[in-house]
C-alpha atoms as a PDB file:
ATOM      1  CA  UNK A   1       0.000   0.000   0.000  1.00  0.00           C
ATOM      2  CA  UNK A   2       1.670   3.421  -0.710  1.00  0.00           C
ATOM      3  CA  UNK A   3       2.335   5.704   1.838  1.00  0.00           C
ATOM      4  CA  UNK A   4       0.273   9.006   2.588  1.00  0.00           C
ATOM      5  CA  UNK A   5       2.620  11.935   1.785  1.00  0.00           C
ATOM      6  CA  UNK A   6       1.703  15.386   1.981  1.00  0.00           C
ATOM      7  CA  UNK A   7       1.772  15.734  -1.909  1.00  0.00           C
ATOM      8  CA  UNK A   8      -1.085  12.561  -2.066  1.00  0.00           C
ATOM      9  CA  UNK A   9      -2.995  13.850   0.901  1.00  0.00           C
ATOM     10  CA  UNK A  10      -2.712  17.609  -0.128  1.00  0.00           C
ATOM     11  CA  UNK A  11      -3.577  17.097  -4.024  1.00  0.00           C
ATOM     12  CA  UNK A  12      -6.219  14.457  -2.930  1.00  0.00           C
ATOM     13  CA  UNK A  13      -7.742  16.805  -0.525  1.00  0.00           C
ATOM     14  CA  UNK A  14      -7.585  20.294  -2.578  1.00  0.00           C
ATOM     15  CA  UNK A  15      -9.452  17.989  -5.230  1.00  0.00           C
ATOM     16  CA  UNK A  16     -12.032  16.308  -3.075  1.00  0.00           C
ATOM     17  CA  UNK A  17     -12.514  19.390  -2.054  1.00  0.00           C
ATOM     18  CA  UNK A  18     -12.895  21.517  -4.559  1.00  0.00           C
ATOM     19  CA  UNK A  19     -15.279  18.707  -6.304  1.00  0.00           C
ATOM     20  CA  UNK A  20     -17.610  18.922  -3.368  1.00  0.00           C
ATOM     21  CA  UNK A  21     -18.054  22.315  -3.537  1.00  0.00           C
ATOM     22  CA  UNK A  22     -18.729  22.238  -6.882  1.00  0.00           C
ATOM     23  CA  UNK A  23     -21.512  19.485  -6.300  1.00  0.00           C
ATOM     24  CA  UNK A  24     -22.417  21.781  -3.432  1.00  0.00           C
ATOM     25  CA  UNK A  25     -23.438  24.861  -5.647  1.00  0.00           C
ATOM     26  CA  UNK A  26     -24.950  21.965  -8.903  1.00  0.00           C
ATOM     27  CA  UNK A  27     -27.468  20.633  -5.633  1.00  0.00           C
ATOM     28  CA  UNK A  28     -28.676  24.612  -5.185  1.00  0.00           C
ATOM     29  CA  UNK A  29     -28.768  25.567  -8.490  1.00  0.00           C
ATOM     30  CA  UNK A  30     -29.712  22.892 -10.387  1.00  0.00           C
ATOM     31  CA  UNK A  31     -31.369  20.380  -8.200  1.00  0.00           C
ATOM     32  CA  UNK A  32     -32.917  23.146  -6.210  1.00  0.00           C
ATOM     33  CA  UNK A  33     -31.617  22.309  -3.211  1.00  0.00           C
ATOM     34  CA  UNK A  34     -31.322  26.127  -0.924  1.00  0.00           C
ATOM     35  CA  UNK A  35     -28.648  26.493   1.750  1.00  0.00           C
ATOM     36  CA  UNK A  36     -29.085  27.170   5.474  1.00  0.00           C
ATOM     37  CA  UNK A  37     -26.789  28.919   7.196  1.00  0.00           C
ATOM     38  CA  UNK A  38     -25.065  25.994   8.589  1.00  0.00           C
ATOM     39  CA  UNK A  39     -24.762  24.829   4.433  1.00  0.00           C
ATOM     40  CA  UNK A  40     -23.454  27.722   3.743  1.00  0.00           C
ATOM     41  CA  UNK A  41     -20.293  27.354   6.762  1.00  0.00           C
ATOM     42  CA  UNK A  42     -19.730  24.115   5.550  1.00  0.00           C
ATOM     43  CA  UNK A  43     -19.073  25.796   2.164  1.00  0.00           C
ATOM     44  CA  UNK A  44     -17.040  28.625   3.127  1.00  0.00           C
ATOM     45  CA  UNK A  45     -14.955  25.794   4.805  1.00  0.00           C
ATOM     46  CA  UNK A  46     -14.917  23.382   2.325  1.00  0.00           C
ATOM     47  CA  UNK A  47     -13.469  26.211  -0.062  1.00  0.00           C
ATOM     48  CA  UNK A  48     -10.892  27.375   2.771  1.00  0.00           C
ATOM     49  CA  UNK A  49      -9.665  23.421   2.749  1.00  0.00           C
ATOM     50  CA  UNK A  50     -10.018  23.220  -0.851  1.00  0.00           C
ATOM     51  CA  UNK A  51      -7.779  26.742  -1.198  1.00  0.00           C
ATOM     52  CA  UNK A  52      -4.608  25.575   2.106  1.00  0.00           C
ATOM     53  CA  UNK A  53      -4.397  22.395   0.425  1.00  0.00           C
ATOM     54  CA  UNK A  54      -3.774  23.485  -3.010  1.00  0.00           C
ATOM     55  CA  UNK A  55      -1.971  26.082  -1.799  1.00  0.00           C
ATOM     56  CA  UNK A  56       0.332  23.547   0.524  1.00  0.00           C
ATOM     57  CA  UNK A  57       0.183  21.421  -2.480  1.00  0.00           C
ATOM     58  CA  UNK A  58       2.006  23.761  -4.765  1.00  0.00           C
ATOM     59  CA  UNK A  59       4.807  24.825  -2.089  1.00  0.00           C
ATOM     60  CA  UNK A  60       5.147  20.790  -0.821  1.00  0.00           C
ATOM     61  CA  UNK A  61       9.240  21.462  -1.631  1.00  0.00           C
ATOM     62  CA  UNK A  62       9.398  24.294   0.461  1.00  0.00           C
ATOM     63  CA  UNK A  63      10.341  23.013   4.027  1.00  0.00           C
ATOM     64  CA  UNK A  64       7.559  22.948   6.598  1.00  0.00           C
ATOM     65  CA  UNK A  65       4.844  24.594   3.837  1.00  0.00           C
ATOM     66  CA  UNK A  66       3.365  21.188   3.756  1.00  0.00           C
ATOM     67  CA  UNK A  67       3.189  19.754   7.174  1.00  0.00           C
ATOM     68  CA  UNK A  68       1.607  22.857   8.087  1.00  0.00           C
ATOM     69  CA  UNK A  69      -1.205  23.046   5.230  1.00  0.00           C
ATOM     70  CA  UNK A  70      -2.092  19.553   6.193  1.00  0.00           C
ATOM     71  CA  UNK A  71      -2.359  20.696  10.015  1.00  0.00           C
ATOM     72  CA  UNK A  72      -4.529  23.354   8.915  1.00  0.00           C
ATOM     73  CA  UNK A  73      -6.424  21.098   6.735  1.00  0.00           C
ATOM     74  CA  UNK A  74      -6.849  18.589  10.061  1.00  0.00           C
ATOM     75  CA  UNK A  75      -7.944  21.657  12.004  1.00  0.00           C
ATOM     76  CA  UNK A  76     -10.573  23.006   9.340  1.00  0.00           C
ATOM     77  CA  UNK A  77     -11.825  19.661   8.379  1.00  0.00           C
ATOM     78  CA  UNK A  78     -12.549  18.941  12.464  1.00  0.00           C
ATOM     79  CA  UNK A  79     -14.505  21.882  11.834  1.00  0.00           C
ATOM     80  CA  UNK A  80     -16.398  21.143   9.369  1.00  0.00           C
ATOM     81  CA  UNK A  81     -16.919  17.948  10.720  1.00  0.00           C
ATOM     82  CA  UNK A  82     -18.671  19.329  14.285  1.00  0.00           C
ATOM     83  CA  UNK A  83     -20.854  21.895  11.968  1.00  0.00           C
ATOM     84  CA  UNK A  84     -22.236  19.009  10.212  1.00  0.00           C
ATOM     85  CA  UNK A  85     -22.866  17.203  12.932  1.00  0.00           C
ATOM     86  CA  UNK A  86     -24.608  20.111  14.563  1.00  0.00           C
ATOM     87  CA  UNK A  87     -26.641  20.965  11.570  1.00  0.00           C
ATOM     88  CA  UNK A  88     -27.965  16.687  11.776  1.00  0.00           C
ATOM     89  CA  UNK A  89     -28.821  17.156  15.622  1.00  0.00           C
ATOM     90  CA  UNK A  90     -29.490  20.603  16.087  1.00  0.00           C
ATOM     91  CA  UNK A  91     -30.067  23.120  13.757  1.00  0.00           C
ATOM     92  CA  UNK A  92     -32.300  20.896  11.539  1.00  0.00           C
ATOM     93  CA  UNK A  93     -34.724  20.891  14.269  1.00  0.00           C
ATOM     94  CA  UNK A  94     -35.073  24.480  14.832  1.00  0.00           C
ATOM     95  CA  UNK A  95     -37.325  27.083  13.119  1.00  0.00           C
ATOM     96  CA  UNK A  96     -34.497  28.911  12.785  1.00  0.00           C
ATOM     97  CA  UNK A  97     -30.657  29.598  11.745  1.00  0.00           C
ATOM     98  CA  UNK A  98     -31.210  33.347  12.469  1.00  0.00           C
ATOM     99  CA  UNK A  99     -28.416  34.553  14.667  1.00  0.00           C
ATOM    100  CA  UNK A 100     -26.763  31.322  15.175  1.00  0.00           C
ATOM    101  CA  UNK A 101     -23.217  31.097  15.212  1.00  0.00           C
ATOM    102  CA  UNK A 102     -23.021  29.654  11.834  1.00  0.00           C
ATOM    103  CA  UNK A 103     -25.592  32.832  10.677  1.00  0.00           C
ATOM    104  CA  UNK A 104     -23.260  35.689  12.216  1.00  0.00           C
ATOM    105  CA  UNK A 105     -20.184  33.816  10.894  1.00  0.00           C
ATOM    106  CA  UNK A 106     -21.269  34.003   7.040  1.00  0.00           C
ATOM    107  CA  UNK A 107     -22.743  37.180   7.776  1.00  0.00           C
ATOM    108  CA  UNK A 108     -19.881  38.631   9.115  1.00  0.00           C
ATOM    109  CA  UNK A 109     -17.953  37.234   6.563  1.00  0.00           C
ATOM    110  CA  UNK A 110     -19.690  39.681   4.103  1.00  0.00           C
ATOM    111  CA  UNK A 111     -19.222  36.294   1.682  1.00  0.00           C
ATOM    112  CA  UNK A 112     -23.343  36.313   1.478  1.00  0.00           C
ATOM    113  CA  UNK A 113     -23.583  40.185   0.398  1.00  0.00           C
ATOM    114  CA  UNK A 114     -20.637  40.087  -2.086  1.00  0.00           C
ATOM    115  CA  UNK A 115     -21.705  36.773  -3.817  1.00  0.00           C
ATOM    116  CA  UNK A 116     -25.466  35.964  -3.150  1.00  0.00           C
ATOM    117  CA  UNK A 117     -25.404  33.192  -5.401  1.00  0.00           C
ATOM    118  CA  UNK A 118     -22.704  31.308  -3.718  1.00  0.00           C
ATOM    119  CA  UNK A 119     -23.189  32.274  -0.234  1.00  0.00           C
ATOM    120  CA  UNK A 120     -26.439  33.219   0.335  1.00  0.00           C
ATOM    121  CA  UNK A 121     -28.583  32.045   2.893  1.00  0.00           C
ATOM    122  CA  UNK A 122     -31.831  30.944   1.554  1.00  0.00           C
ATOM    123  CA  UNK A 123     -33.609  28.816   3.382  1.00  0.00           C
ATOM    124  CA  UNK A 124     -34.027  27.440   7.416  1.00  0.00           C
ATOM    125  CA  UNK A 125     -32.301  24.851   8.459  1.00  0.00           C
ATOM    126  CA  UNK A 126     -35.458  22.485   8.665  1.00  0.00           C
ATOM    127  CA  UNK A 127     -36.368  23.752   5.143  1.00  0.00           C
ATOM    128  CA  UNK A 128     -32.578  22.683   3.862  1.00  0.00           C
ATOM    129  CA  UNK A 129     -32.945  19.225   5.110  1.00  0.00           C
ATOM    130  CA  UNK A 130     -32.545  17.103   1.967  1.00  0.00           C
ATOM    131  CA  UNK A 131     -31.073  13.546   1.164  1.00  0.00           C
ATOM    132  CA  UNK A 132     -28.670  11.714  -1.610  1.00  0.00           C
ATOM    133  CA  UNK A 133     -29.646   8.252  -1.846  1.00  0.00           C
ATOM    134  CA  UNK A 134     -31.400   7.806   1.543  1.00  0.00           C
ATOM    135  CA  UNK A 135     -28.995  10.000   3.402  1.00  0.00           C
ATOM    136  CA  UNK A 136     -29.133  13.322   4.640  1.00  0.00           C
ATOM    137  CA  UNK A 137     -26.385  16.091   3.272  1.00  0.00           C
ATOM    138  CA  UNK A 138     -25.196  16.800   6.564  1.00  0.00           C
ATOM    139  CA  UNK A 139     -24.401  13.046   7.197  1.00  0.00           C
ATOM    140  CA  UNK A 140     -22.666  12.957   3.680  1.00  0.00           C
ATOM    141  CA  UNK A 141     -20.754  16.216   4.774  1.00  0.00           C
ATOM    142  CA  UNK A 142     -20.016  15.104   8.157  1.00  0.00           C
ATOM    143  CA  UNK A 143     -18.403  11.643   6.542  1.00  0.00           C
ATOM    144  CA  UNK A 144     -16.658  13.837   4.153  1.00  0.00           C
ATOM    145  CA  UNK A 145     -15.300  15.955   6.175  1.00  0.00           C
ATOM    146  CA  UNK A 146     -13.562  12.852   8.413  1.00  0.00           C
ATOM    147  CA  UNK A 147     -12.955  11.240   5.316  1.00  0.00           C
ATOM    148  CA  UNK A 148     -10.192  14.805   4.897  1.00  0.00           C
ATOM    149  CA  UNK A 149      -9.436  14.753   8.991  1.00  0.00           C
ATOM    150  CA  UNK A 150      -8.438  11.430   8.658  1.00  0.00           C
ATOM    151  CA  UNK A 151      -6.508  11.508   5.470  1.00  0.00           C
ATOM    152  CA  UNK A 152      -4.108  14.547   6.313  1.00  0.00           C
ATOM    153  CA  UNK A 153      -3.936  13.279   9.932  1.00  0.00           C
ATOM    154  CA  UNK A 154      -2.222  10.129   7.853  1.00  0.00           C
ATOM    155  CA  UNK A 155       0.206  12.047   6.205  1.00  0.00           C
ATOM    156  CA  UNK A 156       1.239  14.424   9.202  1.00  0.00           C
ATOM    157  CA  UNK A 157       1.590  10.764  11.192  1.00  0.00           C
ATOM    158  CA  UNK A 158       3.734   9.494   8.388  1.00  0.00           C
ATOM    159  CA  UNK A 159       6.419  11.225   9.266  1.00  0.00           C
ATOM    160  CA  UNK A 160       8.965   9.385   7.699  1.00  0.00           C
ATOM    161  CA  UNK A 161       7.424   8.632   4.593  1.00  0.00           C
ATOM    162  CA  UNK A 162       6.901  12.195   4.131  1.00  0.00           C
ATOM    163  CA  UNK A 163      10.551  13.140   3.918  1.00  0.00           C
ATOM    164  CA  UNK A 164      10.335  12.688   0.208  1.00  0.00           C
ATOM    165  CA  UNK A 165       6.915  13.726  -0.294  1.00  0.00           C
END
């Protein structure tokens, strides 16, 4: 089995990434589907993992570039991971994502304002709620965004494989 470098783990994960929020913006705008709030986080950090790991990616030969994007990756991808799992246990219950943490975040961003179409909040969190073959989004985000933990948290444990990568 090969070994998880930070070049495999960072161009796997700027990929992944990128391809998921790309199927993120085809589900609103083509299948209909209209973010919550929490959606909407998930995006903003789905693109922030997509953009350190391409960015750690391109500068993998410059000493400690990578070890750190995939860090950062770990860290961002934990948080995507507990918004998800928020959104499944939480939020989709309420009436409301008005003034929720994830609300003021994209908010304060100014990321809804300055592109509507990308980050706009559109619907409640109840109202989101929608499934891909029998499962909820936030499930298939919250495995996602382990599936990314786990892979970077490989390479930044392989530390000796990763002298070369």
């Amino acid at each position: 089995m090969p070994s998880v470098t930070y070049s495999r783990a960072l161009g796997a994960t700027a990929l992944l990434a990128f391809l998921a929020f790309g199927f993120a913006l085809f589900s609103q705008h083509v299948l209909g589907m209209q973010p919550c709030a929490w959606c909407v986080l998930q995006r903003i950090i789905c693109l922030a993992i997509g953009i350190v790991a391409a960015l750690g990616w391109f500068a993998r030969r410059r000493g400690g570039i990578a070890p750190l994007a995939s860090a950062v990756v770990f860290l961002l991808a934990i948080g995507g991971a507990v918004a998800a799992w928020y959104q499944h246990t939480v939020a989709a219950h309420a009436f409301t994502c008005d003034l929720s943490f994830a609300d003021r975040v994209v908010v304060g961003s100014g990321l809804d304002a300055a592109f509507p179409q990308v980050f706009g909040i559109w619907a409640t969190c109840a109202d989101s709620a929608t499934t891909l073959l029998g499962v909820s989004y936030d499930i298939w985000t919250l495995i996602f965004f382990i599936a990314l933990a786990a892979l970077n948290l490989l390479a930044l444990g392989g530390r000796r494989a990763n002298r070369a990568g």
